[in-house]
Protein backbone atom coordinates (compact mmCIF):
# COMPACT_ATOMS: atom_id res chain seq x y z
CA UNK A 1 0.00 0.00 0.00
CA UNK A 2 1.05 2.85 -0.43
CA UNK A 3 4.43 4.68 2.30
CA UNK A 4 7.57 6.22 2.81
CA UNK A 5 10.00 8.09 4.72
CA UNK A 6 12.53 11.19 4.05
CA UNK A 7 15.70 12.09 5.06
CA UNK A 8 17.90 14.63 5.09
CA UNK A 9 18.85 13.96 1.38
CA UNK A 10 14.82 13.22 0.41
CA UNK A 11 11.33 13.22 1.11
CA UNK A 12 8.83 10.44 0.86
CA UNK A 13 5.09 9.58 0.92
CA UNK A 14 5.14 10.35 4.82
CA UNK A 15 6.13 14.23 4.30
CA UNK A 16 6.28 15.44 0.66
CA UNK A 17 9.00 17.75 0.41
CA UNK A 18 10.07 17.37 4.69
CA UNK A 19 13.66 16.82 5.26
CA UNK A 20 13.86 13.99 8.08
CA UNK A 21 10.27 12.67 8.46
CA UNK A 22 9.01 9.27 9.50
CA UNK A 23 7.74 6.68 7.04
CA UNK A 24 4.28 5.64 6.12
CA UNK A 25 4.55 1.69 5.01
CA UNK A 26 1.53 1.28 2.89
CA UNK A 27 0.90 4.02 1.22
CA UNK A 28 2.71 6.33 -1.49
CA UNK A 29 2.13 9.97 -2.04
CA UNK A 30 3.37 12.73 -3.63
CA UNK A 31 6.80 14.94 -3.16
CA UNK A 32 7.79 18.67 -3.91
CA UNK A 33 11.18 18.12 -3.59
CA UNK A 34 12.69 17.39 -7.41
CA UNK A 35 14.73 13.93 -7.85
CA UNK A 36 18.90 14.25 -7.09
CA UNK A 37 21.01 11.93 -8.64
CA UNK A 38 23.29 9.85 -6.86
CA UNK A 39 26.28 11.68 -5.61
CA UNK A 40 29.41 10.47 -7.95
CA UNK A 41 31.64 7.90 -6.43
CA UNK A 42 28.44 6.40 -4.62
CA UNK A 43 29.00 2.95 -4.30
CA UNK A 44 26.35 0.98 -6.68
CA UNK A 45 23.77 -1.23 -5.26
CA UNK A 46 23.52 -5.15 -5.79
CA UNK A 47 20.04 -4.83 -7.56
CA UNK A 48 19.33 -1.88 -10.01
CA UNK A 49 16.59 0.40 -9.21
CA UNK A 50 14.46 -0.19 -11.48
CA UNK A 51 13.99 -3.99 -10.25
CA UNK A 52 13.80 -2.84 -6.85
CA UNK A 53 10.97 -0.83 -7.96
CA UNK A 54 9.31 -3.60 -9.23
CA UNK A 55 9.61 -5.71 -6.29
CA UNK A 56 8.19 -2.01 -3.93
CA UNK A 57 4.90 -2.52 -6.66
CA UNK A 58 4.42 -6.33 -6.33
CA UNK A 59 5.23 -5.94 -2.36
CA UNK A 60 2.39 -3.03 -1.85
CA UNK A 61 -0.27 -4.45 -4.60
CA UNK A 62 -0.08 -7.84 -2.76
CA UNK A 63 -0.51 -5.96 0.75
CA UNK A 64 -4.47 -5.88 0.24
CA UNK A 65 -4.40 -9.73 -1.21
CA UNK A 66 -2.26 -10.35 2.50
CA UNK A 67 -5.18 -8.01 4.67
CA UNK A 68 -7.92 -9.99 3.10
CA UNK A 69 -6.52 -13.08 3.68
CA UNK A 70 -5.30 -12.36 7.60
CA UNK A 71 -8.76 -11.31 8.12
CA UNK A 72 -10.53 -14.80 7.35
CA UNK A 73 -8.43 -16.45 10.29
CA UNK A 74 -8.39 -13.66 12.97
CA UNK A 75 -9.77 -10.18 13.61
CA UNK A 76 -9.45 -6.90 11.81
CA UNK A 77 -7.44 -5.70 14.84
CA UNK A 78 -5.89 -8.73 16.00
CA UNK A 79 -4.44 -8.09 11.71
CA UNK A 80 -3.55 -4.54 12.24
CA UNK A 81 -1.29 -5.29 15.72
CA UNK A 82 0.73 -8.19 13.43
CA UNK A 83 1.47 -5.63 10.61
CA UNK A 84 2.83 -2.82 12.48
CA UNK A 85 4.68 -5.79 15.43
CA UNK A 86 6.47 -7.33 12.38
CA UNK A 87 7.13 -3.55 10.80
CA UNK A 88 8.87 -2.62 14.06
CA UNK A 89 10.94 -6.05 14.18
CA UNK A 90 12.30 -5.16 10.54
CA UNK A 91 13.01 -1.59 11.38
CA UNK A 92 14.57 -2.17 15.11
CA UNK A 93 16.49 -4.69 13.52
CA UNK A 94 18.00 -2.61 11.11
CA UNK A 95 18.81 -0.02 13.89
CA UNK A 96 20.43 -2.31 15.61
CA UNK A 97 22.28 -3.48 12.83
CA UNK A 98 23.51 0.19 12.09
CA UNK A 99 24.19 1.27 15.84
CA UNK A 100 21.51 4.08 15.63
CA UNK A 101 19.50 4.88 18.29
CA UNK A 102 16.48 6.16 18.84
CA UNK A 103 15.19 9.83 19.32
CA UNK A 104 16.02 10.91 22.67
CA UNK A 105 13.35 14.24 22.72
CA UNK A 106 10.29 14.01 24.09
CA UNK A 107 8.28 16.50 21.90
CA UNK A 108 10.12 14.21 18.59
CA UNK A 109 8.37 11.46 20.57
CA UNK A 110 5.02 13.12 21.10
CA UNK A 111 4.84 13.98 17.46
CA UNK A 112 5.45 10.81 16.22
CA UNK A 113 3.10 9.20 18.18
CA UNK A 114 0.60 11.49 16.29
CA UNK A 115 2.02 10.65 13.03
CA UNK A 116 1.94 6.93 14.15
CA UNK A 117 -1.58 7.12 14.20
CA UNK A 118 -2.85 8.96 11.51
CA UNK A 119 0.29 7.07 9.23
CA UNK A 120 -0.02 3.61 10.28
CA UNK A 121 -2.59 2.49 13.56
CA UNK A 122 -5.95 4.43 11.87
CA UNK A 123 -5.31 3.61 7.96
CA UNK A 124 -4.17 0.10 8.67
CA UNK A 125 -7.08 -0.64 10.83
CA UNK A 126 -9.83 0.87 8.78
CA UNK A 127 -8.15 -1.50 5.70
CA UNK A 128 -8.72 -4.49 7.60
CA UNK A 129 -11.93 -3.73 8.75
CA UNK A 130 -13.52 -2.34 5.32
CA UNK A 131 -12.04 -5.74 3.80
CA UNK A 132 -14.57 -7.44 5.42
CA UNK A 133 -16.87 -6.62 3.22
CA UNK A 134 -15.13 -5.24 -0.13
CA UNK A 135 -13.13 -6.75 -2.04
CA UNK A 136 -9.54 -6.33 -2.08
CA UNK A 137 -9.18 -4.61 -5.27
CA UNK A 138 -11.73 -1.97 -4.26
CA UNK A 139 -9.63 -1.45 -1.66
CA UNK A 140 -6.78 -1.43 -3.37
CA UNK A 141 -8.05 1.17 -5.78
CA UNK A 142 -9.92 3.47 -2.65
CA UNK A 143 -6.02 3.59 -2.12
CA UNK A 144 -4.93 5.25 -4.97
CA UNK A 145 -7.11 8.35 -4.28
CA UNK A 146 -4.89 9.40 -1.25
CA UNK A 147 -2.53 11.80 -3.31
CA UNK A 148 -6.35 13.26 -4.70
CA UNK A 149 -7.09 13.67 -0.95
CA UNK A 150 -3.52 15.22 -0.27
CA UNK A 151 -4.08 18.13 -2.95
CA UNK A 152 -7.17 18.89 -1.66
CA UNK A 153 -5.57 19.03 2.25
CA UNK A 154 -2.88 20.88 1.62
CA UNK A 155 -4.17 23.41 -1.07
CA UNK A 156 -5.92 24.51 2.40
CA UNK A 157 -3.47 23.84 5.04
CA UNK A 158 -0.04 24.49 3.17
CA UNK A 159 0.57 27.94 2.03
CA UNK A 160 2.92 26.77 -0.33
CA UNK A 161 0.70 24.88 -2.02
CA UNK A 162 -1.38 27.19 -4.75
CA UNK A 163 -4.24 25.88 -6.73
CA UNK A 164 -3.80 25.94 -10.32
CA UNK A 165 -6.04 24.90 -13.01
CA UNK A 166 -4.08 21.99 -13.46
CA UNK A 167 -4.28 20.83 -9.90
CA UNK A 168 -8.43 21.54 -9.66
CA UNK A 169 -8.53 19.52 -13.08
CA UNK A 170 -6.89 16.79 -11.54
CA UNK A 171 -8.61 16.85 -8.52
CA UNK A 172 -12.30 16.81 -10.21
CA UNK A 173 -11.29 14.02 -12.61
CA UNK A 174 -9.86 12.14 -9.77
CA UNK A 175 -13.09 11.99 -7.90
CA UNK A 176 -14.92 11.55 -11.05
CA UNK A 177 -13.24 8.40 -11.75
CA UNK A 178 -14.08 7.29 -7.44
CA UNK A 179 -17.80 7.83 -8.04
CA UNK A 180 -17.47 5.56 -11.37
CA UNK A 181 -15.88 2.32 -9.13
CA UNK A 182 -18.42 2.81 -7.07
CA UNK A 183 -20.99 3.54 -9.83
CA UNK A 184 -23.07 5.86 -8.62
CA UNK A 185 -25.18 6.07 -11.66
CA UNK A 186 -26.61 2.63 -10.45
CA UNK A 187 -26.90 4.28 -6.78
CA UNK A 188 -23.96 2.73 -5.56
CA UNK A 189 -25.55 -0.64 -5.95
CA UNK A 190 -22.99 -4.04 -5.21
CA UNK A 191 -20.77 -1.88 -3.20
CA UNK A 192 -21.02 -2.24 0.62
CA UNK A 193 -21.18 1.93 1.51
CA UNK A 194 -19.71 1.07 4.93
CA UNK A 195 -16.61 -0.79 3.94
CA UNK A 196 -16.10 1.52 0.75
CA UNK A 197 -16.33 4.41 3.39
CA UNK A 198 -13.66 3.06 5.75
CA UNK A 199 -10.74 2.51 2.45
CA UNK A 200 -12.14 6.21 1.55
CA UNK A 201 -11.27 6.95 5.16
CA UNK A 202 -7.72 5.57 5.53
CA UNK A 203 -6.57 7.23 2.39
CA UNK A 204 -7.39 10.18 3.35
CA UNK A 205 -5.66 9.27 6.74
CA UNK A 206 -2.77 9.13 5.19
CA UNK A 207 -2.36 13.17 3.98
CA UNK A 208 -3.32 14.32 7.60
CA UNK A 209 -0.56 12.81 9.04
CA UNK A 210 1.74 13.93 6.19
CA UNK A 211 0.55 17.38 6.75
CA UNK A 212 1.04 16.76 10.34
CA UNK A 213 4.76 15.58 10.31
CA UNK A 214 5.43 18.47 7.55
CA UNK A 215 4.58 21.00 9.75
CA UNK A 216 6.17 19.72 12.92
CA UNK A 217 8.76 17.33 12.02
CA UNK A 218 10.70 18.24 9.00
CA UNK A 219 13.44 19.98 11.06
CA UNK A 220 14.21 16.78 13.16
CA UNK A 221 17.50 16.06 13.17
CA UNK A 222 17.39 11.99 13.90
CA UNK A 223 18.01 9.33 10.78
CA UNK A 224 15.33 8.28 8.70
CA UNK A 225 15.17 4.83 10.17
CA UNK A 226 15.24 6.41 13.72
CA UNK A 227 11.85 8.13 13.34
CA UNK A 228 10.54 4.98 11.17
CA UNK A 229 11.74 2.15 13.91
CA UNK A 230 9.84 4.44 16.42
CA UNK A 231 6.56 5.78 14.93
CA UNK A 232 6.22 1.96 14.23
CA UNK A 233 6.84 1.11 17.46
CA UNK A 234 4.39 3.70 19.04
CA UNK A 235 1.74 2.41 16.25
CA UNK A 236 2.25 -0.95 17.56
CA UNK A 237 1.60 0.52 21.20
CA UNK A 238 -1.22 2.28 20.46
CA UNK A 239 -2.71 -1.16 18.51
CA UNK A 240 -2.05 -3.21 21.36
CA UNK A 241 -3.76 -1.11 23.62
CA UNK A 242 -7.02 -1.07 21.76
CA UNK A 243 -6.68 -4.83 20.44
CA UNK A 244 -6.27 -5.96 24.02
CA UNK A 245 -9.14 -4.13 24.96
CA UNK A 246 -11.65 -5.21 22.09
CA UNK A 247 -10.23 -8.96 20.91
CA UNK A 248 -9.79 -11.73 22.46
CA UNK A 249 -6.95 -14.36 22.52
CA UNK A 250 -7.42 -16.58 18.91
CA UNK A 251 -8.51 -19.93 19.97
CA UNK A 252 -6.65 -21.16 16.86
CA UNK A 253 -3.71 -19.89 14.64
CA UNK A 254 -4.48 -20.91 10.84
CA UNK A 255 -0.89 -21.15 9.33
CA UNK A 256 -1.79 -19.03 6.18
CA UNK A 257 -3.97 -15.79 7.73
CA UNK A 258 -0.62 -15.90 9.87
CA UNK A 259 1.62 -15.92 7.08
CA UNK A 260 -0.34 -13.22 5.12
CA UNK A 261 -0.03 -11.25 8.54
CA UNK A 262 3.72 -12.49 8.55
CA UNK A 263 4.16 -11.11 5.29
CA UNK A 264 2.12 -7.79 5.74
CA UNK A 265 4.11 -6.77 8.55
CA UNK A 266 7.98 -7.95 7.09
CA UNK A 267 7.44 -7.70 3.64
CA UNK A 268 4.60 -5.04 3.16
CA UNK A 269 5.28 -2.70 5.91
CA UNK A 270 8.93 -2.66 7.40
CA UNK A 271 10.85 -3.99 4.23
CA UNK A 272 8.70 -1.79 1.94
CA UNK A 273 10.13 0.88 3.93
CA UNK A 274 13.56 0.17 3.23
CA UNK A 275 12.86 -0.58 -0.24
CA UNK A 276 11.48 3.17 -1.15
CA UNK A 277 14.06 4.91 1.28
CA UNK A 278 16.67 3.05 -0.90
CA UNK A 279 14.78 4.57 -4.38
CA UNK A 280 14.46 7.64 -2.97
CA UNK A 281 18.07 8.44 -2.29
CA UNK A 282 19.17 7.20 -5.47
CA UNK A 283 16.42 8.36 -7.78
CA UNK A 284 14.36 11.00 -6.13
CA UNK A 285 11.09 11.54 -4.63
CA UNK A 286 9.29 11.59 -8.08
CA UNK A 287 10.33 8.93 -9.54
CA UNK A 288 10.13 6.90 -6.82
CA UNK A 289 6.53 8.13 -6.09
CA UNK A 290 4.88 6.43 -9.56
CA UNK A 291 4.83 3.04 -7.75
CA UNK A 292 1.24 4.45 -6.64
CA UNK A 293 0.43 4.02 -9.61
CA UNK A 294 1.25 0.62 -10.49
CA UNK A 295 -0.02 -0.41 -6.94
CA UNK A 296 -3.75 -0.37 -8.01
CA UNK A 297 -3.00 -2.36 -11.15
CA UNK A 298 -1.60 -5.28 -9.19
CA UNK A 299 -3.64 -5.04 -6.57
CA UNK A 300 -6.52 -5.78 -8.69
CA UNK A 301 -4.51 -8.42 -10.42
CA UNK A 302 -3.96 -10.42 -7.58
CA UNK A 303 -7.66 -10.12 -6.44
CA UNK A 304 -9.09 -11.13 -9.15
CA UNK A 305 -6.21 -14.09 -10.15
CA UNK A 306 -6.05 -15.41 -6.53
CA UNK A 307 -8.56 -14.83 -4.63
CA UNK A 308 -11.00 -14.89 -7.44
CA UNK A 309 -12.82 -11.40 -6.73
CA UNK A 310 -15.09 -10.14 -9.47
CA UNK A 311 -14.14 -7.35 -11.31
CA UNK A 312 -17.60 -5.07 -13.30
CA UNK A 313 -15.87 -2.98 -16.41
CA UNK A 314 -16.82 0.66 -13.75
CA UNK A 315 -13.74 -0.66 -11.21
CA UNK A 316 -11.15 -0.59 -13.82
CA UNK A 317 -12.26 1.93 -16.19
CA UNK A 318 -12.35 4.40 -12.70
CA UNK A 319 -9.33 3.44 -11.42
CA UNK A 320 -7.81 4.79 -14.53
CA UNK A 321 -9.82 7.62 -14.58
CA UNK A 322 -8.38 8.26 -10.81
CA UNK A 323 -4.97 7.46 -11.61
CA UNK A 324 -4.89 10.34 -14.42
CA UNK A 325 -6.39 12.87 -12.09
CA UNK A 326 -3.89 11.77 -9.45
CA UNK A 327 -1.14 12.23 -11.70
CA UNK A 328 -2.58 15.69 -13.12
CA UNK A 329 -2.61 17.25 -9.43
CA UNK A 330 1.28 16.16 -9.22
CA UNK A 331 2.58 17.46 -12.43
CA UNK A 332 4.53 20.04 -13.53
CA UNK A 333 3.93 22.25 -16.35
CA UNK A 334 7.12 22.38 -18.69
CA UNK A 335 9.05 26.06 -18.61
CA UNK A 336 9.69 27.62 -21.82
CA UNK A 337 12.90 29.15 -22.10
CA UNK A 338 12.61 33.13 -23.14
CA UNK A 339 14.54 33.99 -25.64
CA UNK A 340 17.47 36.52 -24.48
CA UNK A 341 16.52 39.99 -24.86
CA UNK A 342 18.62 42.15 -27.45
């Protein structure tokens, strides 16, 4: 699904444009800040970019396949506390591998626990729960409209951020092409409103809390994988909390919900991380931002090929129809040079 994380060097899904903000594993979003090549004499990864790019597509399209399946052996919350558990095992692990440690301020703390909810405990939760009752590629597609939702926020909250016809284009087409998935000529008919209204709900989850660590965290001076490792880990607080108070103990453990869950939380959540914070830093924030839209594609794929979800001609033809306007708000008009005056 679609997430990220910036550094001092980039910015990610978590805080377009913010210099040292935490990551967002599940769900990709647009950046201000223009891609940097790599620095020269930077030693070249194993794996070339563009096939780790593939495997950050396959990992976050299969994410909703792995939610739907952890939620036919135990419940939506009991889902959500695996995810971010195994997240934080990736990411503490690879602090501990580099010798990093985490933040040691209090208000870096208290803000990430805000971004840990809006970014991961919230969003993940309402997935599971509105998978009850969609399918995943629905979900996977409600998804795809959190960069529409992210124009919309911050044309309001961030100064910076003008609205241009291009953006408002993008914006109305994008929404255009949500009311034809959920075909609202027929009255919204075959979609459950509820569930449809939760994936709605966590992607636009997802642009408050990268509003929220824009504003108060892109001055932090701790790594990347610092603030990652412990907004996870405060997510996976806050989950246990509530899943302790509102589950109860599994009486069983089915081996493959527990492997999807496995493989939500490694794979789809802390791994993913690592994965875009790689493409970031070598490619740039745009370039590594397009896996949204090939997460939709292959979430849909894998719904419909494995878990043998129907699929009308509306949920496809929309999806592409919110994919464009997604990609209008985020471009760039081109610059014509002026010719030199004589």
């Amino acid at each position: 699904m679609s997430t990220t994380a910036p550094s001092s060097t980039h910015a990610a899904p978590a805080a377009p444009g913010a210099d040292a903000a935490p990551v967002a594993p599940g769900a990709a979003a647009p950046s201000t800040t223009p891609p940097s090549p790599a620095p020269p004499g930077t030693r070249r990864r194993a794996l070339d970019w563009r096939l780790r790019f593939g495997i950050l597509c396959l990992v976050w399209g299969f994410s909703f396949l792995f939610i739907k399946v952890g939620t036919q052996g135990y419940a939506p919350l009991q889902v959500t506390f695996g995810r971010v558990a195994f997240g934080s095992v990736v990411l503490v692990a690879v602090l501990v591998a580099k010798r990093e440690r985490l933040p040691r301020s209090a208000r870096t703390w208290g803000h990430l626990a805000v971004a840990a909810f809006f970014l991961n405990a919230l969003p993940f939760s309402l997935f599971a729960y509105a998978e009850l009752t969609i399918p995943s590629t629905l979900a996977g597609i409600c998804n795809a409209s959190s960069p529409l939702w992210g124009m919309a926020l911050s044309l309001v909250a961030l100064s910076e951020d003008r609205p241009t016809r291009r953006r408002v284009a993008g914006l109305g087409l994008g929404f255009l092409g949500v009311l034809t998935v959920l075909g609202a000529w027929q009255g919204f008919s075959g979609t459950d409103p509820t569930g449809t209204a939760m994936a709605l709900g966590a992607s636009l989850s997802y642009p408050v809390g990268w509003i929220y660590v824009r504003r108060t965290l892109a001055g932090a001076k701790d790594s990347n994988v610092a603030l990652s490792g412990t907004q996870m880990l405060l997510a996976t607080a806050q989950v246990g909390v509530v899943t302790a108070l509102f589950t109860s103990v599994p009486a069983a453990f089915p081996v493959v919900p527990l492997l999807a869950v496995v493989a939500l939380g490694a794979l789809g959540t802390g791994f993913a991380f690592l994965l875009q914070y790689g493409l970031v830093a070598e490619v740039g924030p745009t370039t590594a931002q397009m896996v949204t839209y090939f997460v939709p594609v292959i979430a849909t794929a894998a719904g419909v090929a494995l878990l043998g979800e129907s699929l009308s001609w509306n949920t496809p033809v929309g999806a592409l129809i919110v994919l464009a306007g997604a990609a209008l708000t985020q471009s760039r008009p081109r610059r014509r040079d002026r010719p030199p005056r004589p």
